[in-house]
PDB file of N, CA and C in Angstrom:
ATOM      1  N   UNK A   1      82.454  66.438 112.990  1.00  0.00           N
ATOM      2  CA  UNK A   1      83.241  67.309 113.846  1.00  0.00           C
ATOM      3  C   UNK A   1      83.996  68.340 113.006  1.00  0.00           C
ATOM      4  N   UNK A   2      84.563  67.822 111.894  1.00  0.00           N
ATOM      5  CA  UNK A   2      85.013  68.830 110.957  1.00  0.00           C
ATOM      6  C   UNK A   2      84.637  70.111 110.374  1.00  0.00           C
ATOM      7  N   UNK A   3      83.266  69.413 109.971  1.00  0.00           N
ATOM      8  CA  UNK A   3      82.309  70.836 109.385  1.00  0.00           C
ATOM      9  C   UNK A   3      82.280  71.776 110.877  1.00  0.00           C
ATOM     10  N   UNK A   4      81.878  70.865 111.989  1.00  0.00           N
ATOM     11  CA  UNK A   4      81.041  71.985 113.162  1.00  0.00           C
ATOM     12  C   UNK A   4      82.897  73.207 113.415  1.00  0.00           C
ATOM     13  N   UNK A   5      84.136  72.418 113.238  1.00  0.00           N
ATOM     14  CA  UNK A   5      84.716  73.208 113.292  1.00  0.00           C
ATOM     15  C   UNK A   5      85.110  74.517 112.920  1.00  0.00           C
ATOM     16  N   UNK A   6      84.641  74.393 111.460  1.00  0.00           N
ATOM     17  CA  UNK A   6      85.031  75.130 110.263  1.00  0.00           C
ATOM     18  C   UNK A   6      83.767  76.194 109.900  1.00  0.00           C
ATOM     19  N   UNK A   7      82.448  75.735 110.773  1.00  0.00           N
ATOM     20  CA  UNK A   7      81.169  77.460 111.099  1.00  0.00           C
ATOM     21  C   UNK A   7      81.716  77.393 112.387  1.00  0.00           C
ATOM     22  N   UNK A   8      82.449  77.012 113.388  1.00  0.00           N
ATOM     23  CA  UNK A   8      82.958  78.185 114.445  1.00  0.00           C
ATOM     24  C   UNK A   8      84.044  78.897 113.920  1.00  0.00           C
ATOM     25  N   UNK A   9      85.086  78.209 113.257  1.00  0.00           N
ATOM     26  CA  UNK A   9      86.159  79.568 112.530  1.00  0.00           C
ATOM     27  C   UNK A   9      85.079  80.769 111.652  1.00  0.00           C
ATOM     28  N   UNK A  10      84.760  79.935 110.882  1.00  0.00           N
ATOM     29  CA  UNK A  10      84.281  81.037 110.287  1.00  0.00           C
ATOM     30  C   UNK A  10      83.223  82.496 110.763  1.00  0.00           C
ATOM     31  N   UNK A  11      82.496  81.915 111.717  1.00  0.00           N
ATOM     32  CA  UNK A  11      81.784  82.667 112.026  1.00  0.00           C
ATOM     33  C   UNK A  11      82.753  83.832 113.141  1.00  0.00           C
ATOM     34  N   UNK A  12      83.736  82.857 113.589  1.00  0.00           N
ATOM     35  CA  UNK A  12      84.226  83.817 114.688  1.00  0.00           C
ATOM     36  C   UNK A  12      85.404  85.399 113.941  1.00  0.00           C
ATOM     37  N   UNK A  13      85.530  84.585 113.093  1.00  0.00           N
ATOM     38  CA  UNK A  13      85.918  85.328 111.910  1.00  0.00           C
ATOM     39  C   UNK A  13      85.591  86.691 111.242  1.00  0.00           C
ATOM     40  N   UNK A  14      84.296  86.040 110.831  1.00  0.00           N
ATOM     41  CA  UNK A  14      83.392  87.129 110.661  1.00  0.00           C
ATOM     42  C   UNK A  14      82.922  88.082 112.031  1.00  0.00           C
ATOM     43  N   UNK A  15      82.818  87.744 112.851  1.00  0.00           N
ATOM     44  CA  UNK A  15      82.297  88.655 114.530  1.00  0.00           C
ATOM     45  C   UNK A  15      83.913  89.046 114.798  1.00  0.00           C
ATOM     46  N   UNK A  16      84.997  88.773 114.711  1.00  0.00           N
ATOM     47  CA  UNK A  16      86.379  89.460 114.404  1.00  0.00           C
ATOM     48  C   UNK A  16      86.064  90.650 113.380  1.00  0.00           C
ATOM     49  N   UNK A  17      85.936  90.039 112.113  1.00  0.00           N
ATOM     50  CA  UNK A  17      85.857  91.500 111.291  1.00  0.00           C
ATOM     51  C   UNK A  17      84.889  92.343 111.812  1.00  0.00           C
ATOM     52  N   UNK A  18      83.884  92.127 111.779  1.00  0.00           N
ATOM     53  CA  UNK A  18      82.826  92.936 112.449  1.00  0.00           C
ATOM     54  C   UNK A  18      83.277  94.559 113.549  1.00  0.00           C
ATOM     55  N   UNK A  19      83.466  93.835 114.873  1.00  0.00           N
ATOM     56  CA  UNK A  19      84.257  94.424 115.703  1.00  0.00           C
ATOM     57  C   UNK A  19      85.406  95.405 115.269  1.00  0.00           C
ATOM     58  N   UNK A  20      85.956  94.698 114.362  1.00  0.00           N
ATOM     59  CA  UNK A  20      87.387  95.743 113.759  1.00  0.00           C
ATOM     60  C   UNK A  20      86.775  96.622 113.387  1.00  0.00           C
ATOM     61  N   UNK A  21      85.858  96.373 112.202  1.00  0.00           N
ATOM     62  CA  UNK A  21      85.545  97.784 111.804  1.00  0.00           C
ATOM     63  C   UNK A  21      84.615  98.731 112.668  1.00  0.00           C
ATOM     64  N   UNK A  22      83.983  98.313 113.383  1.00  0.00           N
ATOM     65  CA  UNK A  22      83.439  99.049 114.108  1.00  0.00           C
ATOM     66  C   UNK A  22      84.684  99.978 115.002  1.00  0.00           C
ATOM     67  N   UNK A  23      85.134  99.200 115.476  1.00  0.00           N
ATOM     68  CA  UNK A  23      86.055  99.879 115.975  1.00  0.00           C
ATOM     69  C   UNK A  23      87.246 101.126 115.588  1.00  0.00           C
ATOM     70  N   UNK A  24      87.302 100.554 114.135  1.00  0.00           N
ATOM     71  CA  UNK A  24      87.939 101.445 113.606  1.00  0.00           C
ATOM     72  C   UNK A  24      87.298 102.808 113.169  1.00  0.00           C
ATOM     73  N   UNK A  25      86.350 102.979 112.806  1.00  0.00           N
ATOM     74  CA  UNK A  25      85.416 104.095 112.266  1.00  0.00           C
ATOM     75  C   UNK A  25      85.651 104.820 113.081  1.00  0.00           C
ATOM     76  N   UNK A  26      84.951 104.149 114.686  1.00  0.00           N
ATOM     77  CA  UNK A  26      84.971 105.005 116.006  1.00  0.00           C
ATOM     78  C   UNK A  26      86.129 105.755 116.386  1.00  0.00           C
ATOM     79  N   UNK A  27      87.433 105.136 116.449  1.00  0.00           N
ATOM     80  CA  UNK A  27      89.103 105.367 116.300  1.00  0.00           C
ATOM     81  C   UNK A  27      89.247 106.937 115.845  1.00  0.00           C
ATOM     82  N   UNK A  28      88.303 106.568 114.302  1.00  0.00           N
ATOM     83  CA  UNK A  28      88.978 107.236 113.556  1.00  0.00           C
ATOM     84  C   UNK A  28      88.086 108.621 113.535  1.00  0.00           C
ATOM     85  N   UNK A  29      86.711 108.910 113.812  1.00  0.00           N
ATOM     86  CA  UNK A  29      85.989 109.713 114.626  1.00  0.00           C
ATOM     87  C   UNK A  29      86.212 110.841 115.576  1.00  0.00           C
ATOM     88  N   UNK A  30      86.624 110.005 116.493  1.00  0.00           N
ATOM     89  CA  UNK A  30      87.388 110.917 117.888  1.00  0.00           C
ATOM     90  C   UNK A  30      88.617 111.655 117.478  1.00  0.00           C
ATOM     91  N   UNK A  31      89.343 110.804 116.995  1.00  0.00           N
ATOM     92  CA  UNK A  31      90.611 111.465 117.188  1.00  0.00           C
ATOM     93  C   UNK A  31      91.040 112.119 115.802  1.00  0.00           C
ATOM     94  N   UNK A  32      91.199 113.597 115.358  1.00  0.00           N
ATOM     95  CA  UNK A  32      91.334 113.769 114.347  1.00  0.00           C
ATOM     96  C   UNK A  32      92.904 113.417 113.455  1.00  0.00           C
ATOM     97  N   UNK A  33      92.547 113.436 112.253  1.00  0.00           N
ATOM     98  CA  UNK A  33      93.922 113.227 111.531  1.00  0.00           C
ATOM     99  C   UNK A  33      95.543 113.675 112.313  1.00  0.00           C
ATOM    100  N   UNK A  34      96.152 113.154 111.457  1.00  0.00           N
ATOM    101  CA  UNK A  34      97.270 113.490 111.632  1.00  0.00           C
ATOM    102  C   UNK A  34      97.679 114.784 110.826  1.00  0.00           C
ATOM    103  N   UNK A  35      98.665 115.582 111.413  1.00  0.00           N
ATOM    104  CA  UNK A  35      98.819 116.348 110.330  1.00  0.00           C
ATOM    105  C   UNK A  35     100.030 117.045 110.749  1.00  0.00           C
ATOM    106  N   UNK A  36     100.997 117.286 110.229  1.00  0.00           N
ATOM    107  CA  UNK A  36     102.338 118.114 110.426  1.00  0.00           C
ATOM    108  C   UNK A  36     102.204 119.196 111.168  1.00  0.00           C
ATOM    109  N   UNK A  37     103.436 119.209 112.282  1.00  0.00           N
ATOM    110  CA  UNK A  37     103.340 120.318 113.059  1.00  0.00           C
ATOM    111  C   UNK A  37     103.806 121.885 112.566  1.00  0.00           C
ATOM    112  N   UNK A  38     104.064 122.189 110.944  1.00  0.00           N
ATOM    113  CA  UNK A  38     104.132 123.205 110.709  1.00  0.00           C
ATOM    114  C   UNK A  38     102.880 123.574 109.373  1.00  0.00           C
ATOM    115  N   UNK A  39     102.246 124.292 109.161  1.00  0.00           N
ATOM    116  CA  UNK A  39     101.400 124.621 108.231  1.00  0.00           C
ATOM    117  C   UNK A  39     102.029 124.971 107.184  1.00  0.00           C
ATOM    118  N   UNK A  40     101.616 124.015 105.785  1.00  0.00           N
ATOM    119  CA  UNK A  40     102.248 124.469 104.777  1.00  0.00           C
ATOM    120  C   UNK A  40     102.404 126.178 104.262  1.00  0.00           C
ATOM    121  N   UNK A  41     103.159 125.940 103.979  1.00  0.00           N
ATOM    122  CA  UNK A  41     103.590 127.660 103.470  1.00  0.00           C
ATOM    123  C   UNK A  41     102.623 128.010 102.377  1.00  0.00           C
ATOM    124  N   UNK A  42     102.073 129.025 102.846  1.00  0.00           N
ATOM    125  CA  UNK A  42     101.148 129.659 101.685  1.00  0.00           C
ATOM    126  C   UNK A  42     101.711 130.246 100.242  1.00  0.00           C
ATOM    127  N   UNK A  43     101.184 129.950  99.146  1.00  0.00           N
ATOM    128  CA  UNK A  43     101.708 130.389  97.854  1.00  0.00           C
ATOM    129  C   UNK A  43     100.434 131.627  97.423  1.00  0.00           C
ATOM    130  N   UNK A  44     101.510 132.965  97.511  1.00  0.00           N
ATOM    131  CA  UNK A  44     101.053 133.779  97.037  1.00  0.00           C
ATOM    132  C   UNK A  44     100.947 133.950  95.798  1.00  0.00           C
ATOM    133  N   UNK A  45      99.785 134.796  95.415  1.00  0.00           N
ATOM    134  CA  UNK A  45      99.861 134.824  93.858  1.00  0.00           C
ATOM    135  C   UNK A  45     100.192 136.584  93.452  1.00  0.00           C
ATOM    136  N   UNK A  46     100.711 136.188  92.236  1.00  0.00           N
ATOM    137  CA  UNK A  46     101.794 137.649  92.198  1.00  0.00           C
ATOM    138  C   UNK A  46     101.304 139.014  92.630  1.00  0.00           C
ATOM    139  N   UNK A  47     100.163 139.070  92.292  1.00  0.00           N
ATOM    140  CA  UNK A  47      99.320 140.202  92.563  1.00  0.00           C
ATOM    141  C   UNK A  47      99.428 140.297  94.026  1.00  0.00           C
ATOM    142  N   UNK A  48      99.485 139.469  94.782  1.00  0.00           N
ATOM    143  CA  UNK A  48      99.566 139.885  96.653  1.00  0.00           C
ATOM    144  C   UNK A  48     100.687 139.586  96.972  1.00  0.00           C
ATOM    145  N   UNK A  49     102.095 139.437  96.390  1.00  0.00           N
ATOM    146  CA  UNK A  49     103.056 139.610  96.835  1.00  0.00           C
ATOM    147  C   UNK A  49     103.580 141.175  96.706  1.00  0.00           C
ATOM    148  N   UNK A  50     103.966 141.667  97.667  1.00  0.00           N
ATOM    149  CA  UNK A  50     104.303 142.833  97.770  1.00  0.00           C
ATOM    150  C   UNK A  50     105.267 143.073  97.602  1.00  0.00           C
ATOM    151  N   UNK A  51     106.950 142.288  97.427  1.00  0.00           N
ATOM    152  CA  UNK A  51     107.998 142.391  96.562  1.00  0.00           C
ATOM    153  C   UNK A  51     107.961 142.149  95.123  1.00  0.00           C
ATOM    154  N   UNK A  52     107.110 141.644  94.467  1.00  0.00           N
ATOM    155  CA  UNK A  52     106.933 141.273  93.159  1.00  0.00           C
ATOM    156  C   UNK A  52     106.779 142.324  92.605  1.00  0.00           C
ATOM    157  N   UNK A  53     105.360 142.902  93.634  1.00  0.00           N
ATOM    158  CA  UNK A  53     104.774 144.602  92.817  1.00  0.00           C
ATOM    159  C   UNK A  53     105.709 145.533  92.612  1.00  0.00           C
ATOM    160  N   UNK A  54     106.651 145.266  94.187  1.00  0.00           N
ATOM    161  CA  UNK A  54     107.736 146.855  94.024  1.00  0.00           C
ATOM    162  C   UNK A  54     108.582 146.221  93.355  1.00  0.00           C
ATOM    163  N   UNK A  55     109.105 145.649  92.999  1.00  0.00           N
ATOM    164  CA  UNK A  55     109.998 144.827  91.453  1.00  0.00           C
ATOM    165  C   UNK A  55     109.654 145.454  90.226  1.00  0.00           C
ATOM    166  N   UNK A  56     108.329 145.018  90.104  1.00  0.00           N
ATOM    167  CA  UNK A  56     107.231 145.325  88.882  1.00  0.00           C
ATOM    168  C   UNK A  56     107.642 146.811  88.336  1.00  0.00           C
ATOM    169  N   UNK A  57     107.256 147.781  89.830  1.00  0.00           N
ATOM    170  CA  UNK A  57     107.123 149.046  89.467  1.00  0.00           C
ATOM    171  C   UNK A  57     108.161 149.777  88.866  1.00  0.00           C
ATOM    172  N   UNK A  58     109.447 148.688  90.026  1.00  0.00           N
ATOM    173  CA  UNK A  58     110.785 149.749  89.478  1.00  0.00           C
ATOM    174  C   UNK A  58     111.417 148.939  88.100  1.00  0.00           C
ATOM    175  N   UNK A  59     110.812 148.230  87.948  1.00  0.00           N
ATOM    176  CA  UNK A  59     111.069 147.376  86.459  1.00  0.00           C
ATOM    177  C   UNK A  59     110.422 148.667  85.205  1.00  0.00           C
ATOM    178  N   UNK A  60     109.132 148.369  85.327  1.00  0.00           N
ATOM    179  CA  UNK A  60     108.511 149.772  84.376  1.00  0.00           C
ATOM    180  C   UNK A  60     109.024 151.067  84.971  1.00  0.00           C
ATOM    181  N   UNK A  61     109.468 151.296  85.703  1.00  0.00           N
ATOM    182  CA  UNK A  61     109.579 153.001  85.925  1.00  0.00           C
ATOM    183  C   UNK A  61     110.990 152.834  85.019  1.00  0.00           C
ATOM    184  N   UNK A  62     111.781 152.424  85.216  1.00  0.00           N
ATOM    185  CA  UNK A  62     113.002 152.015  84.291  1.00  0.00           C
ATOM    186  C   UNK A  62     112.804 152.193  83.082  1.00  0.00           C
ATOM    187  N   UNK A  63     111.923 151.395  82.573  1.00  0.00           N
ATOM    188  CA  UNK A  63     111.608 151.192  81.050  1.00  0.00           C
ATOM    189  C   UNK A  63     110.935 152.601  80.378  1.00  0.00           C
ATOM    190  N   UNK A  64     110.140 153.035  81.480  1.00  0.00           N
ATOM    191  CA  UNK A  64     109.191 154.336  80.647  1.00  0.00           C
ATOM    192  C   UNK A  64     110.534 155.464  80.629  1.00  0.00           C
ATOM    193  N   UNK A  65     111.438 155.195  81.639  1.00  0.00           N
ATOM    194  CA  UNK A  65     112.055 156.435  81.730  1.00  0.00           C
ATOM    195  C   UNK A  65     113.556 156.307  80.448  1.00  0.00           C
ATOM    196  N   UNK A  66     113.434 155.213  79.995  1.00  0.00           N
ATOM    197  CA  UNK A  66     114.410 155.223  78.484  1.00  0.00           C
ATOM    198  C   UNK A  66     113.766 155.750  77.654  1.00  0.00           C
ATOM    199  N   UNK A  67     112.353 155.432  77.040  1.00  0.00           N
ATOM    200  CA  UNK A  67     111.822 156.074  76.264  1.00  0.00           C
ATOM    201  C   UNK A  67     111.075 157.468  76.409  1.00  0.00           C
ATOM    202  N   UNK A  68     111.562 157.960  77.748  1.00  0.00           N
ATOM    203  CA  UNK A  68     111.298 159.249  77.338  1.00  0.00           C
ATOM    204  C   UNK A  68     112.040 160.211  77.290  1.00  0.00           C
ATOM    205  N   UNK A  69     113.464 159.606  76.735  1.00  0.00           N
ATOM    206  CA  UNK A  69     115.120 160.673  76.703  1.00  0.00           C
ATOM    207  C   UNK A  69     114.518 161.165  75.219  1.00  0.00           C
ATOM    208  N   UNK A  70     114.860 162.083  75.040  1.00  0.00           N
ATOM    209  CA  UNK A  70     114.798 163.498  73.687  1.00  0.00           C
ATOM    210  C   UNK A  70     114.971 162.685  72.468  1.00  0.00           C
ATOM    211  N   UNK A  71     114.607 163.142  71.606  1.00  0.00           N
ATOM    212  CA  UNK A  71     114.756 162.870  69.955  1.00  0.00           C
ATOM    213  C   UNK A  71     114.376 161.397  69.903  1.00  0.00           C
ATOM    214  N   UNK A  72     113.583 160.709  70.482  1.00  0.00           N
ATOM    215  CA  UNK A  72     112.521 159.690  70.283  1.00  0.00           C
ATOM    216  C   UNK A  72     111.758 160.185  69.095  1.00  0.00           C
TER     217      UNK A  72
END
């Protein structure tokens, strides 16, 4: 009686796992991820930020315009 107990746990066991995963795949199939209701913030790179450039420009327009005062 012991053994016959111990292949119905087990087996029912195994037809438990079975089912789970099936089930879970399917779960996980249909319904897509989770994912935060705001979209991460995009990281521009310097070249397409458009305050960086006008920074940039009036950074060098600055600089060219010291070295081009007289008796350089």
């Amino acid at each position: 009686m012991g053994k016959f107990l111990l292949v119905v746990v087990v087996f029912a066991a195994l037809v438990y796992t079975a089912f789970w995963l099936i089930e879970r795949r399917r779960a996980g199939a249909a319904s897509p991820r989770r994912t935060s209701a705001r979209p991460a913030p995009r990281v521009l790179a310097p070249d397409d930020d458009e305050e960086f450039l006008r920074k940039l420009n009036q950074r060098n327009r600055r600089r060219d315009q010291g070295r081009d005062l007289p008796g350089d």
